[in-house]
Each structure stands twice: as C-alpha cells, then as structure tokens.
C-alpha atoms as a PDB file:
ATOM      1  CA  UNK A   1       0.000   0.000   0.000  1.00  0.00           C
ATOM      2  CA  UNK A   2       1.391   3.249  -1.067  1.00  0.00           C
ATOM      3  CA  UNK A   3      -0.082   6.904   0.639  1.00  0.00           C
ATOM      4  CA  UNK A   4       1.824   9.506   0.349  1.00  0.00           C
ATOM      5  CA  UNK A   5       0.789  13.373   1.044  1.00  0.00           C
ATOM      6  CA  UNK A   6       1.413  16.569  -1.449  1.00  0.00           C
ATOM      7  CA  UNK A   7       0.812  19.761  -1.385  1.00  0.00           C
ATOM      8  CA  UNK A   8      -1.674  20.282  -4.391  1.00  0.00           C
ATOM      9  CA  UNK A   9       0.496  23.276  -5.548  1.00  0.00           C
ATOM     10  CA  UNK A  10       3.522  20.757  -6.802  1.00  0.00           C
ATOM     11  CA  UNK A  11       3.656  19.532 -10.099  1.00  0.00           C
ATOM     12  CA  UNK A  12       1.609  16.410 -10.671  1.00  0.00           C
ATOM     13  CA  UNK A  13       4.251  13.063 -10.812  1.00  0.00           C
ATOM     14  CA  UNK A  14       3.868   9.853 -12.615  1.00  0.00           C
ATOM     15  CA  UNK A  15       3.790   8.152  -9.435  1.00  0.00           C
ATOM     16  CA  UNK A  16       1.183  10.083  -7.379  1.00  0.00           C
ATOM     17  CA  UNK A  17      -0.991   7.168  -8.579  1.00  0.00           C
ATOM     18  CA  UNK A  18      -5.109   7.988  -8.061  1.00  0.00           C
ATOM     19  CA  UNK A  19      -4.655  11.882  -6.703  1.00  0.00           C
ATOM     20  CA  UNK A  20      -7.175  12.929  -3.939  1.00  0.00           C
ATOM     21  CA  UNK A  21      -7.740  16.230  -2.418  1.00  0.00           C
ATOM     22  CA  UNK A  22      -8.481  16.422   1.104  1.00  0.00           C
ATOM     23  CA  UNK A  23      -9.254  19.693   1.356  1.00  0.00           C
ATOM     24  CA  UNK A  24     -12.861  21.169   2.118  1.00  0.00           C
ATOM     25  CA  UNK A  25     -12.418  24.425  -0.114  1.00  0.00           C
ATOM     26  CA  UNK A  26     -10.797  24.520  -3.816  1.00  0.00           C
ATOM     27  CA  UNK A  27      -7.198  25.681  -3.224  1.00  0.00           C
ATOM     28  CA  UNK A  28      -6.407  29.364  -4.035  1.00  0.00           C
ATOM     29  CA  UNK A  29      -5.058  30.448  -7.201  1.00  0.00           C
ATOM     30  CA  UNK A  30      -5.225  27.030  -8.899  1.00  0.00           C
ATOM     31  CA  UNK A  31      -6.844  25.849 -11.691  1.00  0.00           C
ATOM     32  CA  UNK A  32      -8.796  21.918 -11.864  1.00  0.00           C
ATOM     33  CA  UNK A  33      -6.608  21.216 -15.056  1.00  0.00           C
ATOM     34  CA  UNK A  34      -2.963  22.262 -13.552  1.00  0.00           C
ATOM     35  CA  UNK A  35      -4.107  20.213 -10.064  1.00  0.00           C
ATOM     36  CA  UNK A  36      -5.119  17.099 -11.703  1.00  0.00           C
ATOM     37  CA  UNK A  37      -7.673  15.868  -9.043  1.00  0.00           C
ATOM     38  CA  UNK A  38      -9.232  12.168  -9.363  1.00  0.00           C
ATOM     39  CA  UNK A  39     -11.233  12.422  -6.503  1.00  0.00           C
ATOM     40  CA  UNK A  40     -12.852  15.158  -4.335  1.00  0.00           C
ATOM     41  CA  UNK A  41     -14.644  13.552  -0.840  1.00  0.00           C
ATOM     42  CA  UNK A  42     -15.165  16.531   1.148  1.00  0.00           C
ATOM     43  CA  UNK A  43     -16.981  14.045   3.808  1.00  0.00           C
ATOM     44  CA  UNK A  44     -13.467  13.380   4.767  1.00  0.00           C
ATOM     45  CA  UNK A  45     -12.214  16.568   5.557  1.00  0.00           C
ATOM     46  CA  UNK A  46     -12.736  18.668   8.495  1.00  0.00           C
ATOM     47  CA  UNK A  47     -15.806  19.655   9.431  1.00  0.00           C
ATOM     48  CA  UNK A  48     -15.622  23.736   9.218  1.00  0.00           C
ATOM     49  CA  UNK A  49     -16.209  24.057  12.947  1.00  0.00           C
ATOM     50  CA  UNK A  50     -12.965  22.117  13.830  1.00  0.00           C
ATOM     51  CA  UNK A  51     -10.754  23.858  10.940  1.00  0.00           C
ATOM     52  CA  UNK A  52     -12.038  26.773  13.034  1.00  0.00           C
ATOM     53  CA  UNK A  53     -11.104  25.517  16.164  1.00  0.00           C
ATOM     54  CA  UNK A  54      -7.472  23.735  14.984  1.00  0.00           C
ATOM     55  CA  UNK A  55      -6.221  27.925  14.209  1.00  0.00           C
ATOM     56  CA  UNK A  56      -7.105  28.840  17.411  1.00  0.00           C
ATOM     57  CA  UNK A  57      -4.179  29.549  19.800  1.00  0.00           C
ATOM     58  CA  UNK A  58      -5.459  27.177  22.598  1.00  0.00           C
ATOM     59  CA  UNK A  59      -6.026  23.900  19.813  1.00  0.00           C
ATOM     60  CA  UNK A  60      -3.250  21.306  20.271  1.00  0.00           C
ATOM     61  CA  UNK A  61      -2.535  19.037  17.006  1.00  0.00           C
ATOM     62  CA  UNK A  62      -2.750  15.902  19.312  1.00  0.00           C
ATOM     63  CA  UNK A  63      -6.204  16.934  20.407  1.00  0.00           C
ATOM     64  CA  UNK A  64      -7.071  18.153  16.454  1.00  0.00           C
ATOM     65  CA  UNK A  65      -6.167  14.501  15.280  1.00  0.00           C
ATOM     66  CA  UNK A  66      -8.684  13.166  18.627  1.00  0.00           C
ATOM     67  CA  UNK A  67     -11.466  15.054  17.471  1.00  0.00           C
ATOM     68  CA  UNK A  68     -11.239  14.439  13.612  1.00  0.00           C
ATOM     69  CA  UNK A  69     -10.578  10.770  14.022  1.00  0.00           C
ATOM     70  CA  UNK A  70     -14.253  11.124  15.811  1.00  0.00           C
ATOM     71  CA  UNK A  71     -15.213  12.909  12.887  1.00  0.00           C
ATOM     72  CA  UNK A  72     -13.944  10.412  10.587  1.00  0.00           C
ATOM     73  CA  UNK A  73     -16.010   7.299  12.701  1.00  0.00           C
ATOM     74  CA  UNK A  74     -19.567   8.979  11.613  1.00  0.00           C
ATOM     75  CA  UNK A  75     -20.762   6.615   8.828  1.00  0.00           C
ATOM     76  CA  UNK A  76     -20.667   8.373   5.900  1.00  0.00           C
ATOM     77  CA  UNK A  77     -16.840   9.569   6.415  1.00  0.00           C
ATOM     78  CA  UNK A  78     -16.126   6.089   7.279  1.00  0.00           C
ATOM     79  CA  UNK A  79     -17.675   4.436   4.216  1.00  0.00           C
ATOM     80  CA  UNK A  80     -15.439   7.080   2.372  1.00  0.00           C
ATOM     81  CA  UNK A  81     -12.063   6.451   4.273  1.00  0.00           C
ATOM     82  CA  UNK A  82     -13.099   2.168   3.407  1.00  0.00           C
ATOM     83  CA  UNK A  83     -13.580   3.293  -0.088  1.00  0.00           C
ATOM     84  CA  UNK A  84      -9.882   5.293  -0.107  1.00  0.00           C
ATOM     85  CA  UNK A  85      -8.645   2.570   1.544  1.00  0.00           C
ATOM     86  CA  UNK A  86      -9.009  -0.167  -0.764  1.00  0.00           C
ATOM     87  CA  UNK A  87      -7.949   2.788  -3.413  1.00  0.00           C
ATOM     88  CA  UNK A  88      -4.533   2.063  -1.597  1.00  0.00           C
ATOM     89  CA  UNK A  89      -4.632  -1.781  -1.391  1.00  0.00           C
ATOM     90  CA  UNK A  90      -4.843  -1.462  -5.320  1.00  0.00           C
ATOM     91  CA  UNK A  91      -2.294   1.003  -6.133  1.00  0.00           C
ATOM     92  CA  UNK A  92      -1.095   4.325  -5.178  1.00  0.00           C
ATOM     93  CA  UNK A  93      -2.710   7.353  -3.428  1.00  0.00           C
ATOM     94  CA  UNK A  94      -1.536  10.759  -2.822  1.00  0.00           C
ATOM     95  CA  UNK A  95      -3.632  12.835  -0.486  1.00  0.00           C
ATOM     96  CA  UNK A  96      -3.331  16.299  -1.840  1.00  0.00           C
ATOM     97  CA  UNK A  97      -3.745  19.579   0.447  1.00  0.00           C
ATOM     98  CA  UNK A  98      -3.214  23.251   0.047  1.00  0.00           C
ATOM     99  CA  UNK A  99      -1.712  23.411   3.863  1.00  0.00           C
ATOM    100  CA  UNK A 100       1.554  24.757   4.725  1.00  0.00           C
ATOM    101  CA  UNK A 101       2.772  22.124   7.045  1.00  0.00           C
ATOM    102  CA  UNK A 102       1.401  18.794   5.654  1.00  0.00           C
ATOM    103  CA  UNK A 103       2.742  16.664   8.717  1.00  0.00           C
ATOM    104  CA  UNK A 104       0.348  18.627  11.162  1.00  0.00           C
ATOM    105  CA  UNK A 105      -2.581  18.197   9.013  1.00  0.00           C
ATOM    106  CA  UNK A 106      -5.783  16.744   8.571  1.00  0.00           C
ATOM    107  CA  UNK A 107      -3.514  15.062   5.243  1.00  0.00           C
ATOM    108  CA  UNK A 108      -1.215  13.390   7.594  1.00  0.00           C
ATOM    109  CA  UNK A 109      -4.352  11.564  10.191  1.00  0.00           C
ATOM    110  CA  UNK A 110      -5.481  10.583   6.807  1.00  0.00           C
ATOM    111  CA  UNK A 111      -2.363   8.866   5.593  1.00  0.00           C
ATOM    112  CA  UNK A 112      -2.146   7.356   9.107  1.00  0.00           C
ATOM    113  CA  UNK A 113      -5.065   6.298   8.624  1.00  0.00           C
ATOM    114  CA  UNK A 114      -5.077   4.285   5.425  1.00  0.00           C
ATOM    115  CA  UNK A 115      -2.188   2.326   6.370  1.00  0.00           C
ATOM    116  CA  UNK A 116      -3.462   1.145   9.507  1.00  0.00           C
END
C-alpha cells in the first residue's frame, strides 16, 4: 500500500498514482486542469467548525487529530475512508492539500489512517 501526502500546488508526478484532495475548499489560485484531481470527498475533511477551532491559539494538534478521528467514525466519512482505503490496497494514493505544514494536518491523520 502506497499513501503519500502533497501539497496540491507541486507539479503532478507519474507516481502520485489515483490523486485525492483532502481539502474542504478549492485551493487558491489554482486551476482543476494544472491540479489534476481524481477524486474530491469533502466528507473526509474537516468539518468547518474544527478547521475553526485547529487555528485557534489554545487547539493542540494531538487533540485536532482526537477530534477528527471522531469525525472520521460517523458513517458516511467512514464508508469514504473504506472506499480510499481499498484505493490504496490497489495502487497508489496521494492525499493532496493546500496546507503549509502537511505533517500537522488533517492530510497526515489521513495517511495514518489508510495504512493502519
């Protein structure tokens, strides 16, 4: 199984595999044809209230990645994440996000995520 996480602003590569953008809003500045998106499941991202929350000064990213894993256990997120997952077991996935700092992301619980 092969997950990897991008920022959606780098060039597309030939092994990104199926490209998926985690991201609840359309990047800035970025066209659909230069990001080369397969898939789209906003039901996995955030919800708005805890991307709210996670820029506060008082949000730790250990207690972001407790309360979107929650997030992620509401059926219709989880059918999505089962659905990404066997995306994985058949090939290559890169999560694709607009963030600055992939590693403390929603991207990276993701990735975590999928190869549990």
């Amino acid at each position: 199984m092969s997950v990897r996480v991008r920022r959606v602003y780098e060039p597309p590569e030939p092994g990104d595999g199926v490209r998926v953008l985690v991201d609840r809003l359309w990047p800035r500045g970025l066209s659909k044809d230069a990001a080369r998106v397969d898939e789209w499941p906003k039901d996995l991202t955030p919800s708005s209230e805890l991307r709210r929350w996670y820029h506060t000064a008082e949000a730790s990213y250990e207690e972001f990645t407790r309360r979107y894993e929650a997030e992620l256990a509401r059926p219709e997120a989880a059918e999505l994440l089962d659905r990404l997952r066997a995306s994985a077991d058949r090939g290559a996935v890169t999560l694709l996000t607009s963030v600055r700092t992939p590693e403390h992301s929603h991207a990276s619980v993701l990735a975590r995520l999928l190869q549990a």
